[in-house]
Protein backbone atom coordinates (compact mmCIF):
# COMPACT_ATOMS: atom_id res chain seq x y z
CA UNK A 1 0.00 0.00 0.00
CA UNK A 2 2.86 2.10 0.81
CA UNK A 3 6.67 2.96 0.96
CA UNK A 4 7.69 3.83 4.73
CA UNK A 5 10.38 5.26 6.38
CA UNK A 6 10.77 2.99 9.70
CA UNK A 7 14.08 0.77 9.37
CA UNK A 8 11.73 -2.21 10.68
CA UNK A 9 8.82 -1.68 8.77
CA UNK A 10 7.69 -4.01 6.53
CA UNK A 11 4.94 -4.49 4.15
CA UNK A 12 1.13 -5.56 3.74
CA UNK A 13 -0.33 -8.42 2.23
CA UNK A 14 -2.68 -5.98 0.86
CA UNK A 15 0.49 -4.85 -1.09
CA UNK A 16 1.68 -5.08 -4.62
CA UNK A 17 5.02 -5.24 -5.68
CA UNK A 18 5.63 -1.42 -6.50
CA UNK A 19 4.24 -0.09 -2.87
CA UNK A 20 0.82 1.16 -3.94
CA UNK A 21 -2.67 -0.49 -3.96
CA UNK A 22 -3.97 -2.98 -6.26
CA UNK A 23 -7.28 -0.78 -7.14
CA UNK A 24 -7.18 2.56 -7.81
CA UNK A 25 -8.19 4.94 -5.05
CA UNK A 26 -11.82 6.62 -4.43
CA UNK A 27 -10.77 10.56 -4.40
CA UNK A 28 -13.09 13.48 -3.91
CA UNK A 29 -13.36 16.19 -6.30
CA UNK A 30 -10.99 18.20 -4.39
CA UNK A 31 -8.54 15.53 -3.07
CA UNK A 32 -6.58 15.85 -0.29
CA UNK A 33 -2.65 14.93 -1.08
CA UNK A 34 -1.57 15.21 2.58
CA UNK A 35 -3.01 13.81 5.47
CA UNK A 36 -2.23 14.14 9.04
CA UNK A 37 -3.71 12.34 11.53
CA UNK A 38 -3.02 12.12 15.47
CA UNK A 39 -4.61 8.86 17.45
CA UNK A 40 -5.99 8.74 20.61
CA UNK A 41 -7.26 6.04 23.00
CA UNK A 42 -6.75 4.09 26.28
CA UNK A 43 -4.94 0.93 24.89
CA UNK A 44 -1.60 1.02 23.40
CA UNK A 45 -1.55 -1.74 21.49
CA UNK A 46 -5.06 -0.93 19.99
CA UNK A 47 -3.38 2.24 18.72
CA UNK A 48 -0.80 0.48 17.34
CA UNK A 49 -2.93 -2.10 15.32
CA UNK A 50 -5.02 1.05 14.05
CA UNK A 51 -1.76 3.22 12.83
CA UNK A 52 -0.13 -0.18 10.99
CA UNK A 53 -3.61 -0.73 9.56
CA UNK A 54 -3.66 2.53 7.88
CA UNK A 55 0.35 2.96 7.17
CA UNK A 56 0.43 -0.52 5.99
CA UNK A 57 2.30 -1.39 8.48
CA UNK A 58 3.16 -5.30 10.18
CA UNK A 59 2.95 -5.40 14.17
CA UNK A 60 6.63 -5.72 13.89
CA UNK A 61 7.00 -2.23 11.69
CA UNK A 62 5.01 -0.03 14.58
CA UNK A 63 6.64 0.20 17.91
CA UNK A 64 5.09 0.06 21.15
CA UNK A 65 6.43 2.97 23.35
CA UNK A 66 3.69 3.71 25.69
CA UNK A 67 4.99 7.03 27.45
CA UNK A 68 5.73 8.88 24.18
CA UNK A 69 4.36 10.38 20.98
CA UNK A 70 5.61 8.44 17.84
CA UNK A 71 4.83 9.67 14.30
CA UNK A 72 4.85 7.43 10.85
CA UNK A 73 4.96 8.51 7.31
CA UNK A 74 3.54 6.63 4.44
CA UNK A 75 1.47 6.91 1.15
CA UNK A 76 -1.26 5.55 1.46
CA UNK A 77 -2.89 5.52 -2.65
CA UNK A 78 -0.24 8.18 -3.92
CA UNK A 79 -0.98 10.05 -0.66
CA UNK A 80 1.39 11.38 1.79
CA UNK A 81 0.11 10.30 5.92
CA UNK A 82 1.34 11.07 9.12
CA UNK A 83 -0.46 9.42 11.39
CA UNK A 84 0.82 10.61 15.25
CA UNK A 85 0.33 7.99 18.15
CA UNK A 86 -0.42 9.55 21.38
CA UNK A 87 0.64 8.59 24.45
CA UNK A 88 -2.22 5.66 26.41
CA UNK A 89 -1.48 7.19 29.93
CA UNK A 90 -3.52 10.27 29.26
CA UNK A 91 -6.48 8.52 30.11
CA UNK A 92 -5.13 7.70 33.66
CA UNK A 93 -4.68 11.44 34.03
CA UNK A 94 -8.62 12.13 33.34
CA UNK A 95 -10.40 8.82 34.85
CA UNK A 96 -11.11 11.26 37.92
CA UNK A 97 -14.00 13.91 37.59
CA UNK A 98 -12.07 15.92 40.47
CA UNK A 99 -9.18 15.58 39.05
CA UNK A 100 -10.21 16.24 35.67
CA UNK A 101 -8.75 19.86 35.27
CA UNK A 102 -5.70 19.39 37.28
CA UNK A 103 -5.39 16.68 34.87
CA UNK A 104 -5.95 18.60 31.81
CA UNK A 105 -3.17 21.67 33.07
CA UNK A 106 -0.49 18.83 33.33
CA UNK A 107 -1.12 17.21 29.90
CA UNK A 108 -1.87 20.41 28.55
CA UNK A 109 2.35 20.72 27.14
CA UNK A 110 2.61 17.53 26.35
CA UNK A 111 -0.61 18.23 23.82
CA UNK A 112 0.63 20.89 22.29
CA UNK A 113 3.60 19.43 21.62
CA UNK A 114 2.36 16.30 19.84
CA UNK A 115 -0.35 19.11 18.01
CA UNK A 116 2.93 21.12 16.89
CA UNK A 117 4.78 17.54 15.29
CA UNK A 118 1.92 17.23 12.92
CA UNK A 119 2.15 21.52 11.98
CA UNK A 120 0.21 23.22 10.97
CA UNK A 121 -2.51 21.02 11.87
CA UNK A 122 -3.80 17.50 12.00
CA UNK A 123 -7.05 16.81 9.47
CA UNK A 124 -8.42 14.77 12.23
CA UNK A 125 -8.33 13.55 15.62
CA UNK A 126 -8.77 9.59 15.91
CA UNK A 127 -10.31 8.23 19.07
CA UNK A 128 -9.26 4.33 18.94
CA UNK A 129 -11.94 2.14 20.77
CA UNK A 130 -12.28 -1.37 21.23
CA UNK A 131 -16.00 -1.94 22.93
CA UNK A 132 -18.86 0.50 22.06
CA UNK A 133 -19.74 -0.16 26.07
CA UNK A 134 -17.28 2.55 26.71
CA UNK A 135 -15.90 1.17 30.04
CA UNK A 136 -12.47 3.20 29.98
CA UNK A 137 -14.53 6.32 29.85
CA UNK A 138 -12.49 7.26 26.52
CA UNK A 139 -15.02 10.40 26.06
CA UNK A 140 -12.83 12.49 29.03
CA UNK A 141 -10.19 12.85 25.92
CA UNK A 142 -12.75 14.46 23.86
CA UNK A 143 -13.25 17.13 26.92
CA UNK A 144 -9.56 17.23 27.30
CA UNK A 145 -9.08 18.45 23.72
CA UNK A 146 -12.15 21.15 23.73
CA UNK A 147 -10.27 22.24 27.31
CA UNK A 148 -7.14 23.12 25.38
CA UNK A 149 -7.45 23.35 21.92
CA UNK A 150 -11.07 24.73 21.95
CA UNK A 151 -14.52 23.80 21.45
CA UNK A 152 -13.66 23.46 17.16
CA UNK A 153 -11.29 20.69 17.82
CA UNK A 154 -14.40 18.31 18.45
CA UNK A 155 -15.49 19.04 15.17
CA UNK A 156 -12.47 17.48 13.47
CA UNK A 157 -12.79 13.91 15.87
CA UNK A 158 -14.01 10.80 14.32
CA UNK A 159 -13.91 7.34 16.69
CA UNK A 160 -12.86 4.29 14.91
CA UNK A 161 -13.53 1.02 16.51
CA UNK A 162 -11.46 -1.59 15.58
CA UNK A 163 -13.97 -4.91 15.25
CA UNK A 164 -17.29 -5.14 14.24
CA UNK A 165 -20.70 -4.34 16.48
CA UNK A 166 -24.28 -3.85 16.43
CA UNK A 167 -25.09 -0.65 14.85
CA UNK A 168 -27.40 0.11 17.90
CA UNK A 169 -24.55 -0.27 20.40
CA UNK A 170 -22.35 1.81 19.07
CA UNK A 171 -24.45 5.23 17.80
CA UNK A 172 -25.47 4.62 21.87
CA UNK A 173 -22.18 5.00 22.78
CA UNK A 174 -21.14 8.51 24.40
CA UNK A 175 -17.64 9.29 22.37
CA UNK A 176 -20.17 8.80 19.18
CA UNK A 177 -22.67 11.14 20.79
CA UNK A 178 -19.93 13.64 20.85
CA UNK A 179 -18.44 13.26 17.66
CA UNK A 180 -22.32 13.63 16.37
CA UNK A 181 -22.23 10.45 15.16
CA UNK A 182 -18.84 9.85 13.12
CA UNK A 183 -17.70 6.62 13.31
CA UNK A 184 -15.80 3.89 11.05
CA UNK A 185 -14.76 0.49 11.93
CA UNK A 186 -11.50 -0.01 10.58
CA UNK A 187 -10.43 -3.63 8.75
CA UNK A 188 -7.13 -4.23 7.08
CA UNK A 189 -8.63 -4.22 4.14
CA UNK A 190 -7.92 -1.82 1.05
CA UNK A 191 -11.61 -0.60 0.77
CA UNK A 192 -12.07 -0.31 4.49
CA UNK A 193 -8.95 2.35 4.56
CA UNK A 194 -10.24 3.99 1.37
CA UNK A 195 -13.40 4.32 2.91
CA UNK A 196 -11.84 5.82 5.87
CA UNK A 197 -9.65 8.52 3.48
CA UNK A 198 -13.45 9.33 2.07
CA UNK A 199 -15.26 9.91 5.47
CA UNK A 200 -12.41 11.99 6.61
CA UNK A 201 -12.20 14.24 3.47
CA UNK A 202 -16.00 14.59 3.41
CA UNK A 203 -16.03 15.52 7.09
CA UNK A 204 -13.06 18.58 6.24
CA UNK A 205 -15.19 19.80 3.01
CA UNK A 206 -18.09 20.60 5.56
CA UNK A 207 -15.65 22.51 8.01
CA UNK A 208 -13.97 26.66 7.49
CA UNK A 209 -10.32 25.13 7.20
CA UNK A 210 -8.94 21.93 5.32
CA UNK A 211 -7.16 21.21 9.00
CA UNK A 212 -7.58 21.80 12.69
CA UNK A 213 -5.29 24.99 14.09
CA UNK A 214 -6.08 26.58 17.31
CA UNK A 215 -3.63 29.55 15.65
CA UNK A 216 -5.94 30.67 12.26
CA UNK A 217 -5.94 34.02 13.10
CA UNK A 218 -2.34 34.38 13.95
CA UNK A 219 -1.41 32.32 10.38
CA UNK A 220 -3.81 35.29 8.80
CA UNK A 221 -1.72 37.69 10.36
CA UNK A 222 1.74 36.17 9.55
CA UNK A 223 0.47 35.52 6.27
CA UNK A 224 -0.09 39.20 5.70
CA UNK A 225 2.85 40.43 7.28
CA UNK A 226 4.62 38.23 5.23
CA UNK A 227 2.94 39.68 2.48
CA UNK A 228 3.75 43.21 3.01
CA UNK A 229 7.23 42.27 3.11
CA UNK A 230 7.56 40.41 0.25
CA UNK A 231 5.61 43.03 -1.70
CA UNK A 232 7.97 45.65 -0.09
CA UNK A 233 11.27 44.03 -1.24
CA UNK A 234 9.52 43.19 -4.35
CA UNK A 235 9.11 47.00 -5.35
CA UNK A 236 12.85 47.47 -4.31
CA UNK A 237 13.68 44.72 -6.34
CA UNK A 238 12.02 46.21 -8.92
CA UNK A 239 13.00 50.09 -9.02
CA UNK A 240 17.04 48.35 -8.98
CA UNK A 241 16.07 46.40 -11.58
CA UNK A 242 14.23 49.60 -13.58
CA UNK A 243 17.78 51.16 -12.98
CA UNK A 244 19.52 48.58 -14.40
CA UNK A 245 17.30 48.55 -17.56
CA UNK A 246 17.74 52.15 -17.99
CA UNK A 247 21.55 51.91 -17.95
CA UNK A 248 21.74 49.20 -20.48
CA UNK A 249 19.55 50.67 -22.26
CA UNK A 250 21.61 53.32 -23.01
CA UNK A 251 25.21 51.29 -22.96
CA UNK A 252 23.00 49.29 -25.83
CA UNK A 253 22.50 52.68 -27.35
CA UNK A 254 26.24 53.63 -27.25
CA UNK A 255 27.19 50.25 -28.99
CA UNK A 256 24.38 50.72 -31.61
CA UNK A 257 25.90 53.55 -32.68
CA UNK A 258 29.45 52.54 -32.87
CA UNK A 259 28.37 49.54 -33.98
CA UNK A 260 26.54 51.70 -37.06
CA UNK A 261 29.66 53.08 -37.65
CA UNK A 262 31.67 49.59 -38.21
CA UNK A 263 28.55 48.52 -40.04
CA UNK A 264 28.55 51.43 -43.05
CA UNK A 265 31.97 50.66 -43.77
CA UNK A 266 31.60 47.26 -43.68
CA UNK A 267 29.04 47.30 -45.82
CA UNK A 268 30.94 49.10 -48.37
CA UNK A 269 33.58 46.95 -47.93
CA UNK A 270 30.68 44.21 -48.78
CA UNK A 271 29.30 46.09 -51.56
CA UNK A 272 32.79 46.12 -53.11
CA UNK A 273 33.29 42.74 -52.95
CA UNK A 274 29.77 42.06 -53.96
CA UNK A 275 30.13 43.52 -57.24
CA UNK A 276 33.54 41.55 -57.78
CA UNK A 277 31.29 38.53 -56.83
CA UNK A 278 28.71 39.69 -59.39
CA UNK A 279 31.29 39.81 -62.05
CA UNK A 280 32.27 36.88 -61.05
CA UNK A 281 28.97 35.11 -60.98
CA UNK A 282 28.08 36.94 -64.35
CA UNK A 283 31.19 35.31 -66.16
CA UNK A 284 30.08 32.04 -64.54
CA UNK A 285 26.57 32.49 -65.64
CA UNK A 286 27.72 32.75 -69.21
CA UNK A 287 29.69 29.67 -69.02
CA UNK A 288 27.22 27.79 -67.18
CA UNK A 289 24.86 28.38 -70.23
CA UNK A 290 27.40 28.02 -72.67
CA UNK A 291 27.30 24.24 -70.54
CA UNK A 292 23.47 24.04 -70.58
CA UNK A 293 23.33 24.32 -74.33
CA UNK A 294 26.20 21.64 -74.78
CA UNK A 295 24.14 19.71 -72.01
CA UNK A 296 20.69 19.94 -74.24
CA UNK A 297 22.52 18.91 -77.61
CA UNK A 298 23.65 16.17 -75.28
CA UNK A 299 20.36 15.50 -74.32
CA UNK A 300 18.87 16.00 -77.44
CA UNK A 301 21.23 13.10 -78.98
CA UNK A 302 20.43 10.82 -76.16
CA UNK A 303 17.06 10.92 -77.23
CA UNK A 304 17.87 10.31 -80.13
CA UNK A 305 20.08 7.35 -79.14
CA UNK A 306 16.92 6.14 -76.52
CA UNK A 307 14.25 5.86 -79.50
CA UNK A 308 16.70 4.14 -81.64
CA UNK A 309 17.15 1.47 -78.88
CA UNK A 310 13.43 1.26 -77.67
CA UNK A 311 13.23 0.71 -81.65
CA UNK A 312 15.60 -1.83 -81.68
CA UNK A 313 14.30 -3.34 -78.49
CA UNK A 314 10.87 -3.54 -79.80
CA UNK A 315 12.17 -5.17 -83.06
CA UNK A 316 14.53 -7.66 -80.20
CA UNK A 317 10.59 -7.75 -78.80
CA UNK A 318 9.22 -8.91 -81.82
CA UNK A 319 12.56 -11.61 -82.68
CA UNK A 320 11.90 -13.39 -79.44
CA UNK A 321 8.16 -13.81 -79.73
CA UNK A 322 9.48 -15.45 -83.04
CA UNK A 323 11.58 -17.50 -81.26
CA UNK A 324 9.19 -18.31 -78.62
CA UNK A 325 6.68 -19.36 -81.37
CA UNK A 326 9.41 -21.30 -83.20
CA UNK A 327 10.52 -23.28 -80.16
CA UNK A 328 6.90 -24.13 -79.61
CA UNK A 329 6.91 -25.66 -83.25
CA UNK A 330 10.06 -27.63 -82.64
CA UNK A 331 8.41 -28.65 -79.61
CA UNK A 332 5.41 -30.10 -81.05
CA UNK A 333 7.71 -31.46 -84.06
CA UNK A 334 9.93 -33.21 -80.89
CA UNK A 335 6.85 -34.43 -79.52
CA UNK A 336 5.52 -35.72 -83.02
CA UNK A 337 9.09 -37.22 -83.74
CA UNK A 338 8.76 -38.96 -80.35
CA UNK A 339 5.80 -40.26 -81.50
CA UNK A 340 7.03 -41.41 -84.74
CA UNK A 341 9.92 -43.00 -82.78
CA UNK A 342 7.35 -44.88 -80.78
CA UNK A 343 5.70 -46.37 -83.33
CA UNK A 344 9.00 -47.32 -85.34
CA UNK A 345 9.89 -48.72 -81.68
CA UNK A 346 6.26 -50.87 -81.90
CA UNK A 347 7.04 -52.04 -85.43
CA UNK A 348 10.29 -52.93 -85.37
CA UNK A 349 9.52 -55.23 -82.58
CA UNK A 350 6.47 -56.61 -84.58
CA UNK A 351 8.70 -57.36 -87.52
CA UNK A 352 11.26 -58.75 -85.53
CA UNK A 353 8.05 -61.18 -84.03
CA UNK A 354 7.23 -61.47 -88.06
CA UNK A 355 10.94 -62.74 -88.49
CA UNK A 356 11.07 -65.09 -85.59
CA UNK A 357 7.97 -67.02 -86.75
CA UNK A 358 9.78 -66.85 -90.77
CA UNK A 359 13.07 -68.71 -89.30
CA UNK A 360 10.70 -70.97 -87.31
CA UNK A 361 8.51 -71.79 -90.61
CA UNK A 362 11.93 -72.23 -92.44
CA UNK A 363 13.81 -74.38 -89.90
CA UNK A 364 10.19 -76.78 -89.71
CA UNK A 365 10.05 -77.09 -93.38
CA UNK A 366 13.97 -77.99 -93.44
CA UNK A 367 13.08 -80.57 -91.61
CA UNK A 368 9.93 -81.66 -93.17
CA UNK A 369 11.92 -81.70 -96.59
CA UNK A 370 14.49 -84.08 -94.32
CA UNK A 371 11.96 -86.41 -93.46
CA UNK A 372 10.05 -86.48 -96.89
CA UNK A 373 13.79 -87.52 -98.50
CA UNK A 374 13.87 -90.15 -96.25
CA UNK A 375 10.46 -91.17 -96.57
CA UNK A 376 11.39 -91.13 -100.15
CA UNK A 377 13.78 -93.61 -99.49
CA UNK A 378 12.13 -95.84 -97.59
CA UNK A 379 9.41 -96.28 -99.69
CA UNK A 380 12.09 -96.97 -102.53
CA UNK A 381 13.46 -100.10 -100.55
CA UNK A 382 9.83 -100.92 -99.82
CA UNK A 383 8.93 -101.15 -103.76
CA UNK A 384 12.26 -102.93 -104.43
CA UNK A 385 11.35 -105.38 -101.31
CA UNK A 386 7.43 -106.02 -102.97
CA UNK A 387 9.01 -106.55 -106.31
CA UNK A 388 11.38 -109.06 -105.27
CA UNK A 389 9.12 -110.39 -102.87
CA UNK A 390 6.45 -110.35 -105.92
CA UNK A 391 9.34 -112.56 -107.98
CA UNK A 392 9.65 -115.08 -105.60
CA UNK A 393 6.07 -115.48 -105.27
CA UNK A 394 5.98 -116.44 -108.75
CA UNK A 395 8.70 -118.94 -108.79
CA UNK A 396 7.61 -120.81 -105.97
CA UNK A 397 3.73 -120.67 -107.26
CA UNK A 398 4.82 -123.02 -109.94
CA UNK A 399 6.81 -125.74 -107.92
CA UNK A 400 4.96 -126.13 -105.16
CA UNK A 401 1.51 -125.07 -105.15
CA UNK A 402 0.38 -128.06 -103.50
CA UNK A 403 2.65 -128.28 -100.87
CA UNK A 404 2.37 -124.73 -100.03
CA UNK A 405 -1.77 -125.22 -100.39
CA UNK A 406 -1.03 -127.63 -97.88
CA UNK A 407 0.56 -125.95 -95.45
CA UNK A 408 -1.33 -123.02 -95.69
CA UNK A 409 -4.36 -124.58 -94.76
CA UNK A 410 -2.37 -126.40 -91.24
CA UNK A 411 0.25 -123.47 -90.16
CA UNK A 412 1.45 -120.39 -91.24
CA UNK A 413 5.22 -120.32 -92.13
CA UNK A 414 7.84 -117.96 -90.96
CA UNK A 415 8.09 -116.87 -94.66
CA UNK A 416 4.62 -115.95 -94.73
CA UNK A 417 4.74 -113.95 -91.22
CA UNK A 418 7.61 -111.90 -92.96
CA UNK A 419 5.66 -111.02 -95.53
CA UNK A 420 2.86 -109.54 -93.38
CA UNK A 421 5.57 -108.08 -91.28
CA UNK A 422 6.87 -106.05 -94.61
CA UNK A 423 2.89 -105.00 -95.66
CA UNK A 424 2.33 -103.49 -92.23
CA UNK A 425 5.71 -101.85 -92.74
CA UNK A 426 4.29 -100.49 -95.87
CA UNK A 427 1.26 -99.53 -94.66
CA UNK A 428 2.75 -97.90 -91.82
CA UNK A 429 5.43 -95.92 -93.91
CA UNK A 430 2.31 -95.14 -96.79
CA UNK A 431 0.88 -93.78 -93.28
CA UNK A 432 3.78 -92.06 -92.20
CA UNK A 433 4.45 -90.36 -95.99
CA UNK A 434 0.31 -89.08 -96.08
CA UNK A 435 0.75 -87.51 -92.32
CA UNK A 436 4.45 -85.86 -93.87
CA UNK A 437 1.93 -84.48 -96.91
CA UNK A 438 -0.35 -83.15 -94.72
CA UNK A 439 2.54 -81.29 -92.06
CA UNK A 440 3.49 -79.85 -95.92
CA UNK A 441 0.70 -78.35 -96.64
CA UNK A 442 -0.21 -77.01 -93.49
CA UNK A 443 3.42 -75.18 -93.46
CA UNK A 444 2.36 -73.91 -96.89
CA UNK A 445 -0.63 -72.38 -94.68
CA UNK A 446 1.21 -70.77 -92.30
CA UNK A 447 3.20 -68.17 -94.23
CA UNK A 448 3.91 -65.02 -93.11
CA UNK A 449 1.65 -61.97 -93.50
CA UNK A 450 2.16 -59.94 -96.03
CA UNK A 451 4.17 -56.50 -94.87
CA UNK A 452 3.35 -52.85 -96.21
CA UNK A 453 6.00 -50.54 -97.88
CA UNK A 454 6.78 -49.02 -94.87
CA UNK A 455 7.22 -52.81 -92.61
CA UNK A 456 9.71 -53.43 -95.75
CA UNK A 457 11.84 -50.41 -95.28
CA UNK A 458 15.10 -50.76 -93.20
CA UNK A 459 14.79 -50.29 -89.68
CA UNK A 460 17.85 -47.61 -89.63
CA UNK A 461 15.16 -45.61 -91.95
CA UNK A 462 12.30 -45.66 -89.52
């Protein structure tokens, strides 16, 4: 909430890092940057609790001296307090209705001095209780302060009671009743010191001064003694000052003069060298055109040179979208080619199919033609064989047709199983030379397809 000055203060929980509350803080129109507050009450460490509560302040950070008056700084929401702890034994001094005054004329120092540590004046006066019951008769401090700083002084009291009670109890109680009913019960919590900041700055708005002094009228007249004085040595200070003017006034005057003087001949010195400079400038003038107008014809061929390239780069415009359109013919020519090349690709393998199934036709009828010559053969010896065989027949016919009538109708002879051996072999080879016919003519079938102009071109061509 705050940044002290204690060495053994520390801070609250309420606390953020940077020292200052965590919600920004209720202020009146007319906000109050200072406060300064002086405690009273019976019980020392009830004043203690209330002055960390509204520093900030741990139990450790606020010390407990009972016999003496102990001020603490802090901010308290950007807010310079002082709060001022009075001393507890007061009370013990007042207790006494006899004794009240006597009471009153020996505290009466020590009360002004604590009233002059918070100068010029405190905002309030706290009165700390703990029960609303009153019991420590806490009201005869309220007398003691209208005894010696006046009647006013009770207008600038407030009582703060430091836990919670029935609302009946307390506006019953008699330090209320004196205070006409200003009261706040203090928590260590932000809002509950905000609150307290509000009620206090609402009670000085209703009040002649911002603060409690018992001395206005003296601060009126110190204030406009001090006045007189300062407007006194403020017209001194002003006459010297007039006097002072006036002189350098006219010192300023002098060196205005002289300083005339230095200036006409300086400014015919100028005026000398200014016309030199014109000359000057004049001769470079002439050469600077004499420049310009080699700079235009310089310009003016440059042009010249420009159109003739945007020419030529328009003509280099219209050669590459030539070449553009060219490369996309090749392209489609490539791709055609590849095409071509395909297709050569797909024939020449189909020919080289076609030229298998030739050499295969070839090789089969090489050997057909192999087994027809010796078919041929055969059946050569097989004629020779019947004709012999057909010789024999008729020499044996005429010497022994009986005998071989004979034993043709018992047995069959070895000769005669021979025989029938060699017509099965003819009628197996006559079998074998129709079947070698018939593989002839179905190789005759089988040639090869005929091939177009383009199948009978060279494959290096395609």
């Amino acid at each position: 909430m705050a940044r002290y000055r204690g060495h053994d203060e520390e801070k609250n929980p309420l606390l953020n890092d940077s020292g200052t509350f965590q919600h920004e803080a209720r202020q009146s129109k007319e906000s109050i940057k200072k406060f300064r507050f002086m405690v009273l009450g019976s019980d020392n460490t009830l004043m203690n609790e209330a002055c960390g509560i509204i520093l900030g302040l741990t139990q450790r950070g606020v010390t407990s001296n009972i016999g003496a008056c102990i001020l603490k700084d802090g901010q308290v929401s950007g807010r310079q307090v002082s709060v001022l702890k009075t001393p507890s034994y007061w009370l013990e001094h007042l207790k006494s209705h006899l004794f009240f005054r006597s009471g009153v004329k020996s505290m009466k120092n020590d009360m002004q001095f604590c009233d002059s540590m918070v100068f010029p004046g405190p905002h309030a006066f706290l009165l700390v209780l703990r029960d609303p019951q009153n019991s420590r008769k806490e009201h005869y401090l309220l007398r003691a302060l209208s005894q010696v700083f006046g009647k006013e002084a009770i207008d600038y009291c407030m009582v703060l009671f430091m836990r919670e009670h029935r609302e009946r109890d307390i506006e019953r109680n008699q330090c209320v009743k004196n205070c006409r009913q200003r009261y706040h019960v203090l928590k260590n919590t932000e809002e509950s010191i905000l609150n307290l900041l509000g009620d206090i700055e609402t009670m000085i708005q209703q009040r002649k001064n911002a603060y409690f002094t018992n001395d206005f009228e003296l601060l009126e007249k110190a204030k406009t003694h001090f006045q007189m004085e300062f407007d006194a040595e403020y017209a001194d200070r002003e006459s010297m000052l007039r006097r002072e003017l006036e002189n350098t006034v006219e010192d300023l005057k002098k060196e205005i003069t002289e300083l005339e003087k230095c200036n006409r001949l300086k400014v015919r010195e100028l005026k000398d060298e200014l016309n030199k400079e014109l000359d000057a400038s004049r001769d470079r003038e002439n050469r600077l055109r004499h420049e310009l107008d080699a700079s235009r014809d310089r310009e003016n061929r440059l042009r010249h040179e420009l159109d003739a390239s945007r020419d030529r780069e328009n003509q280099l415009k219209l050669d590459f979208k030539k070449l553009q359109r060219e490369i996309q013919q090749l392209k489609a020519t490539e791709k055609e080619l590849e095409n071509n090349l395909r297709e050569a690709k797909d024939k020449e393998a189909l020919l080289l199919t076609k030229l298998q199934l030739e050499c295969s036709i070839i090789q089969q009828e090489e050997e057909l033609q192999a087994k027809e010559k010796e078919l041929h053969a055969r059946q050569r010896d097989l004629e020779k064989r019947k004709m012999e065989l057909e010789a024999h027949k008729r020499d044996t016919r005429s010497s022994g047709s009986q005998q071989h009538e004979h034993q043709s109708s018992t047995a069959v002879t070895p000769a005669d199983e021979g025989e029938a051996d060699r017509e099965d072999s003819q009628a197996s080879g006559s079998d074998e030379f129709e079947g070698l016919k018939a593989v002839r003519r179905n190789s005759k079938q089988l040639e090869p397809p005929k091939m177009s102009e383009s199948e009978h071109r060279p494959l290096h061509t395609l």
